[in-house]
Protein backbone atom coordinates (compact mmCIF):
# COMPACT_ATOMS: atom_id res chain seq x y z
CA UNK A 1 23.57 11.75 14.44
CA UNK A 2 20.12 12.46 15.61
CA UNK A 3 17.59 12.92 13.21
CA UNK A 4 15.42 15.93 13.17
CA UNK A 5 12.06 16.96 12.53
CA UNK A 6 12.93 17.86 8.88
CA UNK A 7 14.73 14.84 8.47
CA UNK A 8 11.50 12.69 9.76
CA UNK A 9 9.31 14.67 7.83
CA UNK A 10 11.06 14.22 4.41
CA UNK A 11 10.98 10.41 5.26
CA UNK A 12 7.20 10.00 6.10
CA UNK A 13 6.82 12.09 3.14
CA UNK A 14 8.63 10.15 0.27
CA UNK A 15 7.73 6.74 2.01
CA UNK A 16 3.83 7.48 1.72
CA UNK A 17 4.54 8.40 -1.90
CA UNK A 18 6.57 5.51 -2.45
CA UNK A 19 3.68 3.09 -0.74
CA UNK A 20 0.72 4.74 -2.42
CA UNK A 21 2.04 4.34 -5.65
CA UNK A 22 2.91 1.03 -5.07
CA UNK A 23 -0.89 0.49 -4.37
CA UNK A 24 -2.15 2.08 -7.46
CA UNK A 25 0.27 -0.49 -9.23
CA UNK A 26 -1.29 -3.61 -7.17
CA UNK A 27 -4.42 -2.54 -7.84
CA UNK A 28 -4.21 -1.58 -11.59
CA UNK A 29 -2.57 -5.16 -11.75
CA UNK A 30 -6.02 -6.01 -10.32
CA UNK A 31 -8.03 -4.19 -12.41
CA UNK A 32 -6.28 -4.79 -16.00
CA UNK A 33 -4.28 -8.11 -15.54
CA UNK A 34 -6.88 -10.03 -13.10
CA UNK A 35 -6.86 -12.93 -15.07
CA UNK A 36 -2.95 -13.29 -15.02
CA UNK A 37 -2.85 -13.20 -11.54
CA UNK A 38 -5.20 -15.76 -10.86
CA UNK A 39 -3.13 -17.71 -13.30
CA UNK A 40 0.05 -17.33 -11.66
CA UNK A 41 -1.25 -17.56 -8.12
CA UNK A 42 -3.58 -20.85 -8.84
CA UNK A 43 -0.05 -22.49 -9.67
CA UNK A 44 1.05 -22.18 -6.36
CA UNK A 45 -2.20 -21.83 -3.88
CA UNK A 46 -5.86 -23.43 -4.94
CA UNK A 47 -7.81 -20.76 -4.63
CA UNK A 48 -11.58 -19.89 -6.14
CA UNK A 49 -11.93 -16.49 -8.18
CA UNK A 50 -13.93 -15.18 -4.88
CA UNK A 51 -11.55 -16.12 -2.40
CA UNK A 52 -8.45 -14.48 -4.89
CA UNK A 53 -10.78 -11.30 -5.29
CA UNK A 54 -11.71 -11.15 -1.24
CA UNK A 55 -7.73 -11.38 -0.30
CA UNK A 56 -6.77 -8.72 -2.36
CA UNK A 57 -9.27 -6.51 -1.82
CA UNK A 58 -8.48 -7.35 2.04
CA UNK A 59 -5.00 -6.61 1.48
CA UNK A 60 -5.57 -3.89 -0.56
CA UNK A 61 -7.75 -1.84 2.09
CA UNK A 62 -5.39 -3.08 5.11
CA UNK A 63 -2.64 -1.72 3.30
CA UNK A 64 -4.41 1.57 2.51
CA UNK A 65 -5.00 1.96 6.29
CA UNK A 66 -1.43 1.10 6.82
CA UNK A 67 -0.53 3.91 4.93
CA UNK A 68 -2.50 6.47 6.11
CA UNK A 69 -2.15 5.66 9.73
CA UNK A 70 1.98 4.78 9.67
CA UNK A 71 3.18 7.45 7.39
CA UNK A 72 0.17 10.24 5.84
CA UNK A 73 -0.82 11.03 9.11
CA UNK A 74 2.25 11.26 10.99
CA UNK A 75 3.72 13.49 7.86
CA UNK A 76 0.39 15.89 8.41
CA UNK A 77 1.08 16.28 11.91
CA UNK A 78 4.83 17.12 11.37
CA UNK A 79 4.33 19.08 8.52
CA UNK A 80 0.96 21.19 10.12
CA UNK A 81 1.02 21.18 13.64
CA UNK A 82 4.92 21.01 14.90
């Protein structure tokens, strides 16, 4: 079975939505429960506040770019220009 350009489209599509809102979750977790996660984190890795705030913030924009380059973008294209 080959997939088609409907097929790829509906993917990108629900995967992007599936990825973003799994960003808004990691970073209301930031926002709201900060000091849990340090908690729970500083069991397993010694980290200061400002290195635990730099990762995720980091990780949080690298992700973000992920997303828009891997799977928003290609959906626009599919969806707007093919």
């Amino acid at each position: 079975m080959t997939p088609t350009l409907e097929l790829i489209r509906a993917f990108l599509g629900w995967a992007a939505i599936f990825n973003l809102m799994l960003l808004f979750i990691w970073a209301g977790l930031f926002i709201y429960a900060r000091g849990w996660m340090v908690k729970l984190h500083g069991r397993w890795f010694k980290l200061s506040p400002e290195v635990f705030d730099a990762m995720h913030y980091a990780g949080m924009g690298l992700y973000k770019l992920a997303i828009w380059m891997l799977l928003v973008i290609p959906y626009l294209v599919l969806r707007f220009c093919l």
